[in-house]
C-alpha atoms as a PDB file:
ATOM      1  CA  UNK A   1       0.000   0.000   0.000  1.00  0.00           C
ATOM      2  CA  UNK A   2       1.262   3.400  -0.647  1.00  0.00           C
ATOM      3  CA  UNK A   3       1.911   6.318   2.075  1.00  0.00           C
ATOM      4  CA  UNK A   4      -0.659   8.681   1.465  1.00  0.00           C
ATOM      5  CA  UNK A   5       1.776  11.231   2.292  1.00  0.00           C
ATOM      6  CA  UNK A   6       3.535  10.768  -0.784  1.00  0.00           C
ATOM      7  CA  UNK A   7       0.676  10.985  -3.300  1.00  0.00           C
ATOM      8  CA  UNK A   8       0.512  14.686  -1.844  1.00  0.00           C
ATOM      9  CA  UNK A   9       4.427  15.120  -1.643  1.00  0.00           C
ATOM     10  CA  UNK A  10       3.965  14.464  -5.649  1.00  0.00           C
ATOM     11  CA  UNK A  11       1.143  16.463  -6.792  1.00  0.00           C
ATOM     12  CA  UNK A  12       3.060  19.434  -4.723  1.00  0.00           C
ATOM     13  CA  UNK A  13       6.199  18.292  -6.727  1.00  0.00           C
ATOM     14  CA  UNK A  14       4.414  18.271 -10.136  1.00  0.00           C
ATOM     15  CA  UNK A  15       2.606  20.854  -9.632  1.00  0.00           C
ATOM     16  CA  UNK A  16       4.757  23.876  -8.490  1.00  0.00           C
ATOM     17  CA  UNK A  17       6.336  24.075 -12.401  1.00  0.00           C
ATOM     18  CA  UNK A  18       2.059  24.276 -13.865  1.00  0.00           C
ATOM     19  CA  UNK A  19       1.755  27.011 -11.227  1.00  0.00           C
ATOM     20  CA  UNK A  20       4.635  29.048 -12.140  1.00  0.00           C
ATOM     21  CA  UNK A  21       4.507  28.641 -15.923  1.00  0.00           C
ATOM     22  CA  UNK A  22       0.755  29.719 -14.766  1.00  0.00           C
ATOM     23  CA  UNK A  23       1.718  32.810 -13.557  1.00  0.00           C
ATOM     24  CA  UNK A  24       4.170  33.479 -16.274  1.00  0.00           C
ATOM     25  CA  UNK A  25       1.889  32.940 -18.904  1.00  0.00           C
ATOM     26  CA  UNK A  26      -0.955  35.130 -16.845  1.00  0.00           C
ATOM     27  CA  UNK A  27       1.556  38.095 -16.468  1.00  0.00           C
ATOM     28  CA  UNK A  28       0.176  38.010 -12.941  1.00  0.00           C
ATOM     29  CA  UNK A  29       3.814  38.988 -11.145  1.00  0.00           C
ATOM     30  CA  UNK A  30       4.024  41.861 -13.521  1.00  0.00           C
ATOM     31  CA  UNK A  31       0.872  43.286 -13.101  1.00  0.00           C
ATOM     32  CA  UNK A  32       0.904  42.881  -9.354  1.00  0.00           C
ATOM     33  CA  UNK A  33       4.394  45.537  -9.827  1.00  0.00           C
ATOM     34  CA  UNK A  34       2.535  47.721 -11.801  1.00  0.00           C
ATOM     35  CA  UNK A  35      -0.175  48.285  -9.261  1.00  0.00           C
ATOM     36  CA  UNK A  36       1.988  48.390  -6.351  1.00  0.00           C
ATOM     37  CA  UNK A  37       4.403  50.635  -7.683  1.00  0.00           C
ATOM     38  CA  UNK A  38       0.783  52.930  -9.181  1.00  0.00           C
ATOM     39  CA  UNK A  39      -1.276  52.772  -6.016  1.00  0.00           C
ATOM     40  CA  UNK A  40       0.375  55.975  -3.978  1.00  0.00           C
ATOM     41  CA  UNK A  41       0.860  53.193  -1.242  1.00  0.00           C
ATOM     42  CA  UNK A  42       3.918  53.713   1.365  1.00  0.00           C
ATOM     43  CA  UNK A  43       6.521  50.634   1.492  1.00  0.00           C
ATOM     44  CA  UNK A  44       5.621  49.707   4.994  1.00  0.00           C
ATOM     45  CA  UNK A  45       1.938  49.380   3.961  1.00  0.00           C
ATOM     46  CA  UNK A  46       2.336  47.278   1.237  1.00  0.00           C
ATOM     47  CA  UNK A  47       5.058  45.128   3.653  1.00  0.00           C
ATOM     48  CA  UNK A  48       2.444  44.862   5.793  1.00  0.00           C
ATOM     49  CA  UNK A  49      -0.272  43.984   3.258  1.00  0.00           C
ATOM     50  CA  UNK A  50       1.931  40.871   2.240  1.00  0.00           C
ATOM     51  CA  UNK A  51       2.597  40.084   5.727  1.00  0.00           C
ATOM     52  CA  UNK A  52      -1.316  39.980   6.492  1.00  0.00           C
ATOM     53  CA  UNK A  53      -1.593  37.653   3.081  1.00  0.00           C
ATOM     54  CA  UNK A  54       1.165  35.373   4.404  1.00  0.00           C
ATOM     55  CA  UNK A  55      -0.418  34.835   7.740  1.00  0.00           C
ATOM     56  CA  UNK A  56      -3.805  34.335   6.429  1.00  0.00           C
ATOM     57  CA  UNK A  57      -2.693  31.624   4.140  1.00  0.00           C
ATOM     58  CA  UNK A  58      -0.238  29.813   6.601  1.00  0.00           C
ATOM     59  CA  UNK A  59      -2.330  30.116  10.116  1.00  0.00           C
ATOM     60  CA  UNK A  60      -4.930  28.175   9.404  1.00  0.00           C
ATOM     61  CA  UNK A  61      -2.625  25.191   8.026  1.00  0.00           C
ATOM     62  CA  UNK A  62      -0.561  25.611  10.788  1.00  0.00           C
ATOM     63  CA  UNK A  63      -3.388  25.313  13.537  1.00  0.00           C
ATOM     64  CA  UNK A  64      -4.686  22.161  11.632  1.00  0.00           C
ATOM     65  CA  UNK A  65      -1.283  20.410  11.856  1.00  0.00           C
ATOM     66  CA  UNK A  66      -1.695  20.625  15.195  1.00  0.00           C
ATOM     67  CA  UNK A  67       1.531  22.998  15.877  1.00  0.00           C
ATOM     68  CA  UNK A  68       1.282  26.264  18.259  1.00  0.00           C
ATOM     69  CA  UNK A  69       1.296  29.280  15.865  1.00  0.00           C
ATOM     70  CA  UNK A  70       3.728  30.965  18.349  1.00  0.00           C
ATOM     71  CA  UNK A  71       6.167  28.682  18.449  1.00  0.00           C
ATOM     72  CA  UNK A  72       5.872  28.267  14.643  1.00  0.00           C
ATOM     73  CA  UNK A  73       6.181  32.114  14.097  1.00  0.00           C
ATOM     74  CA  UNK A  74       9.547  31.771  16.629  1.00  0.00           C
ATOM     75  CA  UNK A  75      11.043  28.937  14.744  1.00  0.00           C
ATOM     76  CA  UNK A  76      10.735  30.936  11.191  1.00  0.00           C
ATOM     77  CA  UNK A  77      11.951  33.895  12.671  1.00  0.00           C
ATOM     78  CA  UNK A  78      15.205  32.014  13.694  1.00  0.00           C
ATOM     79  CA  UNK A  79      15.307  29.620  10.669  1.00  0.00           C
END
């Protein structure tokens, strides 16, 4: 029987490259630089506006694993 853990481990593998020729076909990267350099928007906000994206995407995954978001925000601060 096969690990379930590698069936996902592959369709992460295989499908990083269809994501990024995805977003290079889309023009997606390009456009997002054209609106963020356009929008009148201070560094720091747009830092921040990432940063709010990042945790938004990661917290919830993080919390379902079953690891303290603390300690998981400590050990990517010093990693």
């Amino acid at each position: 029987m096969v690990d379930p853990r590698v069936h996902d481990e592959f369709l992460i593998v295989m499908g990083a490259p269809v994501f990024g020729y995805t977003l290079t076909i889309s023009r997606a990267p390009d456009q997002l630089l054209q609106w963020s350099g356009g929008s009148g928007l201070e560094n720091w906000q747009i830092l921040s506006m990432i940063l709010l994206l990042y945790l938004a995407l990661t917290f919830p995954v993080v919390s379902e694993l079953g690891y303290d978001p603390i300690w998981f925000g400590v050990g990517l601060r010093s990693g």
